[in-house]
C-alpha atoms as a PDB file:
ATOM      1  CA  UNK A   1      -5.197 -10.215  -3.060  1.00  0.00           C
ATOM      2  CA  UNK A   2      -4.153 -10.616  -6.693  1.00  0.00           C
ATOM      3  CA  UNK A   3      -3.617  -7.967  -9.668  1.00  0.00           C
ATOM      4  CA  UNK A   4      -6.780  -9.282 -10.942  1.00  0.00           C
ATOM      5  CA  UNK A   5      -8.651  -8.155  -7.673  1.00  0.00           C
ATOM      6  CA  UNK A   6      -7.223  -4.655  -7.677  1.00  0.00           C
ATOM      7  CA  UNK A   7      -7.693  -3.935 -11.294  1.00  0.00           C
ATOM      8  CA  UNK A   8     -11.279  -5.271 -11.374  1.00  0.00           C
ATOM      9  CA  UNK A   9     -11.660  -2.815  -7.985  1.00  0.00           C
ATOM     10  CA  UNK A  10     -10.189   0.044 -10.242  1.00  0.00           C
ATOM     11  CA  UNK A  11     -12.586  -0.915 -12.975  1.00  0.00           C
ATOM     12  CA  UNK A  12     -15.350  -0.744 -11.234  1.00  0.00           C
ATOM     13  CA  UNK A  13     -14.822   2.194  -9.655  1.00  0.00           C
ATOM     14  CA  UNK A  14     -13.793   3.921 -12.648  1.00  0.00           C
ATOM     15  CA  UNK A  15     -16.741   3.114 -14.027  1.00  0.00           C
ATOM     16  CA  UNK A  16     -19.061   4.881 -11.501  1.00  0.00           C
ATOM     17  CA  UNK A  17     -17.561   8.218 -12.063  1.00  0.00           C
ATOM     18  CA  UNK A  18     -17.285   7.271 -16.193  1.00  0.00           C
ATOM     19  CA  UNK A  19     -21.384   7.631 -16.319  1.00  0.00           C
ATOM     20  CA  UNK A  20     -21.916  11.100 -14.495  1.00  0.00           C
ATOM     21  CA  UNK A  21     -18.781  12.420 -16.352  1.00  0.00           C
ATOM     22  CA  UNK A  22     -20.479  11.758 -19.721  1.00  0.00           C
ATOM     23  CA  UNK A  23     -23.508  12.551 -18.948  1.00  0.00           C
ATOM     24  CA  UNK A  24     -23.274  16.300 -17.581  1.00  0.00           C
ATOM     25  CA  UNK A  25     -19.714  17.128 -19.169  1.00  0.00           C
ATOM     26  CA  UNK A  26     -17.958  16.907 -15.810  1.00  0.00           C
ATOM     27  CA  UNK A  27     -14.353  15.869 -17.095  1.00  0.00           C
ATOM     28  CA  UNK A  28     -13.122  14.560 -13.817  1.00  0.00           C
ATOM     29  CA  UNK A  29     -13.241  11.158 -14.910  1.00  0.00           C
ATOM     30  CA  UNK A  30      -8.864  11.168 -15.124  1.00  0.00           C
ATOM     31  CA  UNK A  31      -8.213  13.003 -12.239  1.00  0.00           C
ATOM     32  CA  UNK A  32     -10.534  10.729 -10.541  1.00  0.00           C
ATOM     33  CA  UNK A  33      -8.691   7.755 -12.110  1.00  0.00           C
ATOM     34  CA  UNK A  34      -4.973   9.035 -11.114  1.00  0.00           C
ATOM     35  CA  UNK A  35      -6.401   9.529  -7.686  1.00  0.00           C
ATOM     36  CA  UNK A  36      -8.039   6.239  -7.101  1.00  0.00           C
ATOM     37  CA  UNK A  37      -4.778   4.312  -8.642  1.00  0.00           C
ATOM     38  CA  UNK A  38      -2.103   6.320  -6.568  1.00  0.00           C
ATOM     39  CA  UNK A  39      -4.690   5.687  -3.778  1.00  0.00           C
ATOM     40  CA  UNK A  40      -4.541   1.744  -4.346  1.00  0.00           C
ATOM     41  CA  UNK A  41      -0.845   1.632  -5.050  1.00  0.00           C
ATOM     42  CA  UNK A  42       0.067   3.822  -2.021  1.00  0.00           C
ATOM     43  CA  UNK A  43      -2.337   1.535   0.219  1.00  0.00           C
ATOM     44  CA  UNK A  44      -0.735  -1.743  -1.175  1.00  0.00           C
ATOM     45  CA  UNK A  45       2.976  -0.381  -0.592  1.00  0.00           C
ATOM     46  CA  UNK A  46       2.026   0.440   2.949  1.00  0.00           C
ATOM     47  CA  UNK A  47       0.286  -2.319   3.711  1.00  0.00           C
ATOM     48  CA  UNK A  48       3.256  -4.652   2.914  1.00  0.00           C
ATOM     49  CA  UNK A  49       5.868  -2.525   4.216  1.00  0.00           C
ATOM     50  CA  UNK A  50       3.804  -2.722   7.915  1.00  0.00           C
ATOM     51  CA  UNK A  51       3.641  -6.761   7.287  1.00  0.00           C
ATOM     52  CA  UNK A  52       7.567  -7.389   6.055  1.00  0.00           C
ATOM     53  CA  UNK A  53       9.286  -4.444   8.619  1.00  0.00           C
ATOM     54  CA  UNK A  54      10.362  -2.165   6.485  1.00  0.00           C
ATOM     55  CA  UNK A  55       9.754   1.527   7.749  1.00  0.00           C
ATOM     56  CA  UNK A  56       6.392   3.275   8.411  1.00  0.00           C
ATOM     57  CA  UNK A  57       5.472   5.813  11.050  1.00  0.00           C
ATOM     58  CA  UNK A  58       4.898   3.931  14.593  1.00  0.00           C
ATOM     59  CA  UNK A  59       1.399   5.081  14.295  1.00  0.00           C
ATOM     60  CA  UNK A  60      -0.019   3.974  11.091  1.00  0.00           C
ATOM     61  CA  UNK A  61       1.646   0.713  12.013  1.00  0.00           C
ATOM     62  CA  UNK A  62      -0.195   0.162  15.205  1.00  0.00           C
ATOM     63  CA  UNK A  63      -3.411   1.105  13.979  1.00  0.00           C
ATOM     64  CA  UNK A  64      -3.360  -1.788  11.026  1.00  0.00           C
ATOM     65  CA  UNK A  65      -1.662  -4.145  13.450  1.00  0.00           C
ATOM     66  CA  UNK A  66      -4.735  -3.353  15.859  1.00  0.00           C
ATOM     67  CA  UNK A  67      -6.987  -3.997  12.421  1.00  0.00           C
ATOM     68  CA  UNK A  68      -5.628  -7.839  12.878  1.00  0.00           C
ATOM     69  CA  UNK A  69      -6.534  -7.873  16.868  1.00  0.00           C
ATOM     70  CA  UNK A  70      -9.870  -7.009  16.347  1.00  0.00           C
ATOM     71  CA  UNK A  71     -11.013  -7.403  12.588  1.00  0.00           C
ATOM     72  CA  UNK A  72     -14.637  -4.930  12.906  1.00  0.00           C
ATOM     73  CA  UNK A  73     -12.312  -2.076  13.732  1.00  0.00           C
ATOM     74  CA  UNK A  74      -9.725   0.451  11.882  1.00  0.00           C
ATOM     75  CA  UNK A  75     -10.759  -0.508   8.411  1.00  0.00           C
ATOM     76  CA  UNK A  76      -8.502   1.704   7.028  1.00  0.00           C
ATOM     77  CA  UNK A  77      -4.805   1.141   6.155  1.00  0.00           C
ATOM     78  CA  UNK A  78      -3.423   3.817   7.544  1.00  0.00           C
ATOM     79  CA  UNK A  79      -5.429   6.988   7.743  1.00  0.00           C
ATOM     80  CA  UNK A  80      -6.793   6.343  11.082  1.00  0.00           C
ATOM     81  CA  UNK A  81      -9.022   9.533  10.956  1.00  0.00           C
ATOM     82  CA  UNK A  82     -11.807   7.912   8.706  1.00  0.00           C
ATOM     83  CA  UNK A  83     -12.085   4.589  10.983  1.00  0.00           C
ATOM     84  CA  UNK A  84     -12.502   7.835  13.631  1.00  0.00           C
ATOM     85  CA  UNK A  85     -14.760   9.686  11.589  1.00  0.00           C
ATOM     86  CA  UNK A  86     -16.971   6.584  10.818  1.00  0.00           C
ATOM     87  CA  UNK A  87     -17.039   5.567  14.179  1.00  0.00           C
ATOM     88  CA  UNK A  88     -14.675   2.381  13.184  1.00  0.00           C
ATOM     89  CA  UNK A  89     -11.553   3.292  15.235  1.00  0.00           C
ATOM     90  CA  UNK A  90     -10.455   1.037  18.134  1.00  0.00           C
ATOM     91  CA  UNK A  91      -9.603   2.813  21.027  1.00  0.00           C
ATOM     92  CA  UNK A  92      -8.032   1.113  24.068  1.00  0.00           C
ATOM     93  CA  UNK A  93      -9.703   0.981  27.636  1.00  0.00           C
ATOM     94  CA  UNK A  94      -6.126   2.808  29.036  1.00  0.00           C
ATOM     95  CA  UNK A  95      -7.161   5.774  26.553  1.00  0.00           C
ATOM     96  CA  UNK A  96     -10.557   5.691  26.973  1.00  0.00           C
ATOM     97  CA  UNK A  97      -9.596   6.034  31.094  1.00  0.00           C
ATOM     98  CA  UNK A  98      -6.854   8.474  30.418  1.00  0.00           C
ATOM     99  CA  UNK A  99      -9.321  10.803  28.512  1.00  0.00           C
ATOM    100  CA  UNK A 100     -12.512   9.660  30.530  1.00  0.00           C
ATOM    101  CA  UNK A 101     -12.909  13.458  31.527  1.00  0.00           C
ATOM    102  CA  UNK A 102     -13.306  14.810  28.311  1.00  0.00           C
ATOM    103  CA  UNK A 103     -16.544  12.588  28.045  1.00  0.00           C
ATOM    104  CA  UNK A 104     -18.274  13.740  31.256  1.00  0.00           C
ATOM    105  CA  UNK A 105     -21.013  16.219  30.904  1.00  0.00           C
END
């Protein structure tokens, strides 16, 4: 994905919070801008340091590695607990066993 992508992604989503913000005074519009671009520059750092081996936690590695195994699941780069909040998160069968218990009614 190219600079071009990310900055029209920025853009856009900029642009969503620009109309409320005007409209009933909300002046969130920059802190909603800093937070979106340290959001996008902090995903794009970790997503190339878990391609090229340079050092991220074991976990948020595994759970975009899994990402590639099985592309409908853990959408997200590495905060696994919105994939688990949305109901996106792969879990293994050996976890789903291990925890089978905590299912049962």
């Amino acid at each position: 994905m190219t600079f071009g992508f990310w900055t029209a992604i920025f853009i856009t989503n900029v642009l969503l919070f620009a109309v409320p913000d005007q409209l009933f005074h909300l002046r969130i519009l920059a802190g909603v801008a800093a937070a979106f671009l340290t959001y996008i520059v902090v995903g794009i750092e970790i997503h190339l340091r878990t391609h090229d081996g340079r050092w991220v936690p074991d976990a948020w590695r595994a759970h975009h590695l899994a990402h590639h195994a099985r592309p409908q699941k853990n959408f997200n780069i590495f905060l696994s607990i919105f994939d688990w909040l949305l109901g996106s998160k792969y879990m293994s069968f050996r976890f789903m066993a291990s925890n089978s218990n905590n299912f049962e009614a």
